[in-house]
Protein backbone atom coordinates (compact mmCIF):
# COMPACT_ATOMS: atom_id res chain seq x y z
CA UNK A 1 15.36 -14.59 -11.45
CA UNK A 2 12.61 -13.64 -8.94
CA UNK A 3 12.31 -13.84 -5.45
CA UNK A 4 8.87 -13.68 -4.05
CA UNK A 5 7.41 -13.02 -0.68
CA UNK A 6 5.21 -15.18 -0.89
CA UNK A 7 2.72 -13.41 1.85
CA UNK A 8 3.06 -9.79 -0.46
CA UNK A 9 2.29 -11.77 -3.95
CA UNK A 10 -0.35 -14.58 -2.56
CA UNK A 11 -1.25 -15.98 -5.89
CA UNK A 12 1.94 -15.20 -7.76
CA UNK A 13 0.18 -12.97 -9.62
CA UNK A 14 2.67 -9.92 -10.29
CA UNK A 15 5.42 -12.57 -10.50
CA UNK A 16 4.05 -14.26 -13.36
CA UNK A 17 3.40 -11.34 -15.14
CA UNK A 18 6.90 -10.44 -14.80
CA UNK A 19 8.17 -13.49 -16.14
CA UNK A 20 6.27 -13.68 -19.33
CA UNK A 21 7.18 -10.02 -19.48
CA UNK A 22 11.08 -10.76 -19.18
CA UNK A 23 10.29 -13.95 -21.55
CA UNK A 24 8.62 -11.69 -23.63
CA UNK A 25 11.96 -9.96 -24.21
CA UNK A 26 13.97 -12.20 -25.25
CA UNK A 27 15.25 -13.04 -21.46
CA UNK A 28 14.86 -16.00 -19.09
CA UNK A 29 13.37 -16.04 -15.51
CA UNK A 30 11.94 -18.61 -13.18
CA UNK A 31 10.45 -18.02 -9.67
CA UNK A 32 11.78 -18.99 -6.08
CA UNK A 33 9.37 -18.47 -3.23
CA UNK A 34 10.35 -16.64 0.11
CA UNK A 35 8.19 -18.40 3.10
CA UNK A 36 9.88 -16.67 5.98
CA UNK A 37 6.90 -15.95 7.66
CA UNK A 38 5.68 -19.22 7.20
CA UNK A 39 6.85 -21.36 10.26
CA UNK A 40 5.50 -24.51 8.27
CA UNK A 41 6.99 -23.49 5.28
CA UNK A 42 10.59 -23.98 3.94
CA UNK A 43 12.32 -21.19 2.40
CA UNK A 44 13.79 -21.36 -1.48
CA UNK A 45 17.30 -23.40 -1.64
CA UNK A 46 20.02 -21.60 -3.12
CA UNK A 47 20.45 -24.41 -5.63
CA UNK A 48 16.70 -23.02 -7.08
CA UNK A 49 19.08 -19.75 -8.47
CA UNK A 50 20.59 -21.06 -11.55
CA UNK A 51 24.41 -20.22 -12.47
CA UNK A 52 23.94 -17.94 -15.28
CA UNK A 53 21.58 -16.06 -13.36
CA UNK A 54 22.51 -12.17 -13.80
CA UNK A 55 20.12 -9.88 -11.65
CA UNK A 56 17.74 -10.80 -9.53
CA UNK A 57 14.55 -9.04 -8.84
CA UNK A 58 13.24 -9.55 -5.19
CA UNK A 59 9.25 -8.75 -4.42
CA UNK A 60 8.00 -8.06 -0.92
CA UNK A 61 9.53 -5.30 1.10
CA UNK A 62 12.73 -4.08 2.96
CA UNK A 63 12.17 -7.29 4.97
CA UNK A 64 12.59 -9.88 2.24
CA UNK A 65 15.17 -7.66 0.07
CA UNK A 66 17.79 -7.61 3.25
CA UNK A 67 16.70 -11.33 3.87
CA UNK A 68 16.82 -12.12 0.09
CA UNK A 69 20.40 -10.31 0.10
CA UNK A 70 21.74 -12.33 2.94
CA UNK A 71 21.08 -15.48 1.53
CA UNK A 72 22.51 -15.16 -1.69
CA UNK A 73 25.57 -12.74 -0.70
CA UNK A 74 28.27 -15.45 -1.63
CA UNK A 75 26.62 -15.68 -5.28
CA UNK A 76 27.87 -12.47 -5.93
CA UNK A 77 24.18 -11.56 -8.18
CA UNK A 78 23.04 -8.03 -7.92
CA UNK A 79 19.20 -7.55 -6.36
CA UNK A 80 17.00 -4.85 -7.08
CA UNK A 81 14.07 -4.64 -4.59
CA UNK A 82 10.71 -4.33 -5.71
CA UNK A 83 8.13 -2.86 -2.96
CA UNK A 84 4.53 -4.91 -2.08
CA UNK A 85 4.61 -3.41 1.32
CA UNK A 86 4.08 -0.66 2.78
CA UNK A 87 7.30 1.47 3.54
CA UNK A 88 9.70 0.07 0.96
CA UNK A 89 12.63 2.46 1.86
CA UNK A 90 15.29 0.02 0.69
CA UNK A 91 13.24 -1.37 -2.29
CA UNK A 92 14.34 0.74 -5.77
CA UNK A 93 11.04 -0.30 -7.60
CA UNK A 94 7.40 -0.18 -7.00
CA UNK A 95 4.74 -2.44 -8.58
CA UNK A 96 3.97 0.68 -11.15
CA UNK A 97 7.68 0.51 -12.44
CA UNK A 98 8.50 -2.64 -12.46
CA UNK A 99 8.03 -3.29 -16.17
CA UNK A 100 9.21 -0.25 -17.25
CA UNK A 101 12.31 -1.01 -14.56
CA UNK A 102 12.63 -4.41 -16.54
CA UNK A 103 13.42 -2.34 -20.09
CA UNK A 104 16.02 -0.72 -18.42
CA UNK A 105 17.75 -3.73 -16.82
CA UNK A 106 18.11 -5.15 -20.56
CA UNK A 107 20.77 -1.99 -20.43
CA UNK A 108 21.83 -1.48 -17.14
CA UNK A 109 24.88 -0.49 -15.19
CA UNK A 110 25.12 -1.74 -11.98
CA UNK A 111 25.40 0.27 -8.66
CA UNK A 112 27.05 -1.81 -6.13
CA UNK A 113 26.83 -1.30 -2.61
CA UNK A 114 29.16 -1.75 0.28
CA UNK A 115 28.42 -4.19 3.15
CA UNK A 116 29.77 -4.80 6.61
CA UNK A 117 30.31 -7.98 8.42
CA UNK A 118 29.87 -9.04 12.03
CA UNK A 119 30.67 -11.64 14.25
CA UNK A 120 30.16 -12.31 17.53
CA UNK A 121 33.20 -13.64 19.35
CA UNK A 122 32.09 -17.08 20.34
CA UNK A 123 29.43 -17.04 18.08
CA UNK A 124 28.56 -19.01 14.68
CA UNK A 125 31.02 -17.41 12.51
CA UNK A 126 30.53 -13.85 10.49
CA UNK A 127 27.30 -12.50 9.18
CA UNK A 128 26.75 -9.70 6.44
CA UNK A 129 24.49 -6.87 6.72
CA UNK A 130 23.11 -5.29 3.85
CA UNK A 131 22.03 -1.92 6.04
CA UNK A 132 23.63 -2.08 9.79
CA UNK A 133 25.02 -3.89 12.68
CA UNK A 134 23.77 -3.27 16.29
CA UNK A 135 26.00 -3.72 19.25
CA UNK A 136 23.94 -3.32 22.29
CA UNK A 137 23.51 -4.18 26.21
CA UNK A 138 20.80 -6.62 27.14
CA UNK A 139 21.15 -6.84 30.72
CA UNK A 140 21.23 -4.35 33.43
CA UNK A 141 21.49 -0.63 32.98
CA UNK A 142 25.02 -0.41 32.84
CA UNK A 143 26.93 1.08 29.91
CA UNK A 144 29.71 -0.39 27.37
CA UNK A 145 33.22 0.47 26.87
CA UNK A 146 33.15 -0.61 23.35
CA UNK A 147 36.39 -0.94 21.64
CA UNK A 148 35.73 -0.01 17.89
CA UNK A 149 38.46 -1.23 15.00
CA UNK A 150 37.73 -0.79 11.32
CA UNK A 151 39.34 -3.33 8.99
CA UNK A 152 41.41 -4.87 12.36
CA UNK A 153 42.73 -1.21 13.18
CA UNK A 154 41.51 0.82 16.40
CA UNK A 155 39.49 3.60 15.79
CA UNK A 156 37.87 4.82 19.14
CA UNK A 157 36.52 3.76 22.42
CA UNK A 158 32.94 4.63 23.26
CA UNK A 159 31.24 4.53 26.62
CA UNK A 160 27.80 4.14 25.60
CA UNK A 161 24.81 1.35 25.94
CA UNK A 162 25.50 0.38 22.12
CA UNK A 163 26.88 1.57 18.81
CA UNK A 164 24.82 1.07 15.57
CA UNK A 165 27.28 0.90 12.68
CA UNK A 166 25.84 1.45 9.50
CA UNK A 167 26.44 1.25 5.48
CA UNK A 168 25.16 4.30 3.20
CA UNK A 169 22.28 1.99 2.72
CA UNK A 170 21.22 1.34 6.09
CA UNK A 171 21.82 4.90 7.71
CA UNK A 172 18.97 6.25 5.11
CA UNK A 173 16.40 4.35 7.37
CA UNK A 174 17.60 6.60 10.38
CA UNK A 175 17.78 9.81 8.55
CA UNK A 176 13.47 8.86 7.56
């Protein structure tokens, strides 16, 4: 399965490619196309991702791997990011690779990756974050006293204008 920023790939050119490639192979793939950028546009449904899907490969940048990874967290699929833009810090693959990338995930072994959740009290319910969760202070300059638990036991109170927790994955983007 691909996911394809639509904006990165205009004419679905790489994406194609990559399906005949995978069909090639002996393997199935279709295409589902990311229009977040798009305000006109409506984004892929998760009933686009068929059941026996096992890995999907998402094509854009950082931007549409952690949105790509948010929307199909409760399918439990692993996602391997493919970079179109510029940075790609979170994306494993680059457009030169991705074929060769493709052999290899006829015989992979999966990494997986931890993730936090967040939820703001009085707020819409939990969220999951691929790379971090911000806690910050939007209104005056006054500071925090931010009570921190881990898994619903207290670790530490901070005094500060906001805490960024963050997963191996995320914290890589600060150390850059």
């Amino acid at each position: 399965m691909l996911i394809t920023n639509r904006y990165k790939d205009r004419d679905l050119t790489l994406s194609n490619e990559i399906v005949s490639y995978i069909q090639q192979k002996g393997g199935s793939a279709a295409i589902c196309v990311s229009n977040v950028e798009d305000d006109n546009q409506k984004d892929f449904a998760l009933s686009e991702i068929p059941a026996d899907t096992e890995c999907i490969l998402v094509l854009g940048g950082d931007g549409t791997l952690i949105r790509a990874a948010t929307k199909v967290e409760a399918l439990q699929i692993p996602l391997i990011g493919v970079n179109l833009g510029t940075l790609g810090y979170l994306c494993e693959l680059e457009e030169a690779t991705v074929f060769h990338a493709i052999d290899c995930l006829m015989h992979c072994i999966m990494e997986e990756r931890i993730v936090l959740t967040g939820e703001k009290i009085g707020g819409n319910g939990a969220h999951m974050a691929l790379n971090d969760v911000v806690i910050h202070w939007s209104g005056d300059l006054s500071m925090l006293l931010l009570n921190v638990y881990v898994n619903g036991e207290y670790l530490t109170t901070y005094h500060a204008d906001g805490v960024i927790v963050a997963t191996p994955t995320g914290s890589t983007g600060y150390n850059l």
